[in-house]
N, C-alpha and C. Protein backbone atom coordinates (compact mmCIF):
# COMPACT_ATOMS: atom_id res chain seq x y z
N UNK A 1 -7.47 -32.18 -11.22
CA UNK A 1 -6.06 -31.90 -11.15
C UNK A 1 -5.60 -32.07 -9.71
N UNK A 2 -4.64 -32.66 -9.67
CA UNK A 2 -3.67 -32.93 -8.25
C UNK A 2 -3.06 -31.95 -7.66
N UNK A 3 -3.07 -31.53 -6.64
CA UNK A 3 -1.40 -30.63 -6.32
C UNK A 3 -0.76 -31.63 -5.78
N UNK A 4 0.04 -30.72 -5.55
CA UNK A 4 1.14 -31.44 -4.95
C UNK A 4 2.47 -29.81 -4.13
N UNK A 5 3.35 -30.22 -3.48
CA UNK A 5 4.13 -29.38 -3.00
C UNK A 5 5.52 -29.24 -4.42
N UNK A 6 5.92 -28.15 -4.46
CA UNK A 6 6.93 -27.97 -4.93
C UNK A 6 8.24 -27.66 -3.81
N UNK A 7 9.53 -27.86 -4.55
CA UNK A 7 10.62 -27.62 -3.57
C UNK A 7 10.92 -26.16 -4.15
N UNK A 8 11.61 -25.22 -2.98
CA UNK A 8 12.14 -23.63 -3.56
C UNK A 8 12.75 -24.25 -5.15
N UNK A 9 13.63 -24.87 -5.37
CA UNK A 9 14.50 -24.94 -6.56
C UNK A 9 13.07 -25.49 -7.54
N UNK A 10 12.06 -25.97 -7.73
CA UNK A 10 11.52 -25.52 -8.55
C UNK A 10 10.48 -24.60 -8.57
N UNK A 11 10.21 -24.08 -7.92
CA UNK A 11 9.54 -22.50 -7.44
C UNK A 11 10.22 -21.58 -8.37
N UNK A 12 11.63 -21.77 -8.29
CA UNK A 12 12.25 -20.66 -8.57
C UNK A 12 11.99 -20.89 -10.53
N UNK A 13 12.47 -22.20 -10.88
CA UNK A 13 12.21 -21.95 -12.12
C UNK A 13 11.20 -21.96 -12.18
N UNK A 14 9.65 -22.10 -11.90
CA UNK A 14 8.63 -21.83 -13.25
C UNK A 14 8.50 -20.13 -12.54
N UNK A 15 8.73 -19.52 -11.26
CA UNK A 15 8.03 -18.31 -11.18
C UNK A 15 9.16 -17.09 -11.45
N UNK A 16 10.72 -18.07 -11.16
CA UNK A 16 11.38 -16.64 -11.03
C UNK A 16 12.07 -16.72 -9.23
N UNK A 17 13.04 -16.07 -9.38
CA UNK A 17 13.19 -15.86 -7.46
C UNK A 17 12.56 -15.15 -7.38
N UNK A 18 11.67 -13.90 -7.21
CA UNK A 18 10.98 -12.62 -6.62
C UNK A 18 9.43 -13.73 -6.69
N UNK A 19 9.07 -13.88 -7.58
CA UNK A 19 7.49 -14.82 -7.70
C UNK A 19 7.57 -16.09 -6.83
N UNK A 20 8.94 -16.57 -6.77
CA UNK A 20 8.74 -17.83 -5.53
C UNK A 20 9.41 -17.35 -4.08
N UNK A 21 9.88 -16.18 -3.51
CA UNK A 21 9.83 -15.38 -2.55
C UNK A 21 8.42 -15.00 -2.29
N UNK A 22 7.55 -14.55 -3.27
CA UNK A 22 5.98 -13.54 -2.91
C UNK A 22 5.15 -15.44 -2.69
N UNK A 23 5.21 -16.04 -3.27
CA UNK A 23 4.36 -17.43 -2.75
C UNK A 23 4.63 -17.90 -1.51
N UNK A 24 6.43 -17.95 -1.60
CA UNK A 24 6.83 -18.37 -0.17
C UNK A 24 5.91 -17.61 1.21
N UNK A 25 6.67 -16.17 0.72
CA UNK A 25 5.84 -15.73 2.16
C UNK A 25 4.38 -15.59 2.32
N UNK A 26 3.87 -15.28 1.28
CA UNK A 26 2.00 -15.61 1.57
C UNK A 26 1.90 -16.61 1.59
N UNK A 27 2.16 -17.95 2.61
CA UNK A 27 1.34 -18.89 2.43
C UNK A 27 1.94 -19.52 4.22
N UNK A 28 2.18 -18.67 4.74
CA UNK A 28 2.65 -18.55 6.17
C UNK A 28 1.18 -19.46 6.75
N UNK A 29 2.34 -20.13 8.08
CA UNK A 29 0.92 -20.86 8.62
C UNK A 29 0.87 -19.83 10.14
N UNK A 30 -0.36 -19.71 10.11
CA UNK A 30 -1.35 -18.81 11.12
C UNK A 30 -1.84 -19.49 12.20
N UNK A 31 -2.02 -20.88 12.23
CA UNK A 31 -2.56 -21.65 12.96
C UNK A 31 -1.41 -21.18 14.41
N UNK A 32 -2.13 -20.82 15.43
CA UNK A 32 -0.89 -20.77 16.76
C UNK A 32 -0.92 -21.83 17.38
N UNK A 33 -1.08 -22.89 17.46
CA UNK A 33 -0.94 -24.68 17.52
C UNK A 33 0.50 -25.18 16.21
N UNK A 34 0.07 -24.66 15.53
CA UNK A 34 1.05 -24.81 14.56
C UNK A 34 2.54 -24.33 14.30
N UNK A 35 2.60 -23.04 15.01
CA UNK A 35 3.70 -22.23 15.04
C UNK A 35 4.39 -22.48 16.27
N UNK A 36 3.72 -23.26 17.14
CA UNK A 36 4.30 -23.58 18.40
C UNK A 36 5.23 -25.13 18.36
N UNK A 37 3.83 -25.85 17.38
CA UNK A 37 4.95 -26.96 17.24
C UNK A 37 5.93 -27.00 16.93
N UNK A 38 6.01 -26.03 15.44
CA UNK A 38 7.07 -25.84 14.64
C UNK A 38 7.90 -25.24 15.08
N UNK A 39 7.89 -24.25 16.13
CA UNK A 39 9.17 -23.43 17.04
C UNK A 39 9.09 -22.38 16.44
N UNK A 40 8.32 -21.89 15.62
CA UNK A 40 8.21 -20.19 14.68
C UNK A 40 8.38 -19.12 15.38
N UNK A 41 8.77 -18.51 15.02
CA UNK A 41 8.51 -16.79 15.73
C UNK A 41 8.53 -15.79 14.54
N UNK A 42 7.37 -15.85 13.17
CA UNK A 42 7.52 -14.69 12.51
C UNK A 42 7.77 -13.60 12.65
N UNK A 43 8.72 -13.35 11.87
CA UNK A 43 8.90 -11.36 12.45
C UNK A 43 8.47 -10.49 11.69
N UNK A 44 7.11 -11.19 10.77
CA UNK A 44 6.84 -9.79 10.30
C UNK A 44 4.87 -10.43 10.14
N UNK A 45 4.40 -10.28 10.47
CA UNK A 45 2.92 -10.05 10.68
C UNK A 45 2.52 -10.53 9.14
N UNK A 46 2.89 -9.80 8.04
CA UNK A 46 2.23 -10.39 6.77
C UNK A 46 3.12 -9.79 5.75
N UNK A 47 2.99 -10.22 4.55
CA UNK A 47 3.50 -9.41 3.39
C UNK A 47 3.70 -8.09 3.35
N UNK A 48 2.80 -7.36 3.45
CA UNK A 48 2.71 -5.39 3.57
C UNK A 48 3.67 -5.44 4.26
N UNK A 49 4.12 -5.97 5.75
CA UNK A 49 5.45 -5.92 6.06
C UNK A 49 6.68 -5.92 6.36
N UNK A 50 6.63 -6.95 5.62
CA UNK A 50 7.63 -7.41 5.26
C UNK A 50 8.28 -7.01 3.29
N UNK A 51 7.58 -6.30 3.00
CA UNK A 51 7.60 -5.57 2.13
C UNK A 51 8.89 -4.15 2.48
N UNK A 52 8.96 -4.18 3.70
CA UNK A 52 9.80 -3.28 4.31
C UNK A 52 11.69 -3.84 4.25
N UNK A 53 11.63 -4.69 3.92
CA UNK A 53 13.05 -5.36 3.93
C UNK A 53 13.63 -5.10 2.99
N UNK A 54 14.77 -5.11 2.70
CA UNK A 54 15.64 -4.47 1.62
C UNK A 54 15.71 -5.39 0.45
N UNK A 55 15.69 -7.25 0.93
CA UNK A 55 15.91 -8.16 0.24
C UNK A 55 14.96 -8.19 -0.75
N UNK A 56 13.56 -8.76 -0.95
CA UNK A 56 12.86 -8.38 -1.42
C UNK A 56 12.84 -7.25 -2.64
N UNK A 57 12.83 -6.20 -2.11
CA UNK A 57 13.40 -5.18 -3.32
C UNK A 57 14.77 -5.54 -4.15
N UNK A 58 15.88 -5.96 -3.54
CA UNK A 58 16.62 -6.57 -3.95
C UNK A 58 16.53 -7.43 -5.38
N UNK A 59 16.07 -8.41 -5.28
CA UNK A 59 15.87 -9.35 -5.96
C UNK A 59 14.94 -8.95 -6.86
N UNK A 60 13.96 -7.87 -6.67
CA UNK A 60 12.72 -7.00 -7.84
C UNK A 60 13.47 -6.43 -8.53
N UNK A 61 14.69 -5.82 -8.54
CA UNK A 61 15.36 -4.77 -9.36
C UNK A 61 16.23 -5.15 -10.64
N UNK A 62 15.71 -4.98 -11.52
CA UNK A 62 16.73 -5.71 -12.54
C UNK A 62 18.09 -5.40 -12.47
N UNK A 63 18.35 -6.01 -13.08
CA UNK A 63 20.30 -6.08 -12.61
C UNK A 63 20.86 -6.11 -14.32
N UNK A 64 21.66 -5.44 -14.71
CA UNK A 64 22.54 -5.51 -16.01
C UNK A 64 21.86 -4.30 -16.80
């Protein structure tokens, strides 16, 4: 089997927005060669905290 990259807009349909938010952010690049090229400045160390943001919960909470 192949991968391949998906774009957010189909992230969102097969997982959901909250399931293609939790992929998005675990899959952060760590490499510090990498974050330099790219101009990064994460502001949150990893998932656990960034778990602290309101958005996130946001988007977990059913609505209707």
């Amino acid at each position: 089997m192949r991968t391949r990259s998906v774009t957010p807009g189909e992230a969102e349909q097969v997982w959901g927005s909250f399931g293609a938010l939790i992929l998005a952010v675990s899959s952060r690049i760590r490499a510090t060669a990498a974050l330099q090229e790219l101009g990064r400045q994460p502001q949150h160390a990893d998932i656990l905290t960034m778990i602290g943001d309101q958005r996130p919960r946001d988007m977990a909470t059913p609505t209707g």
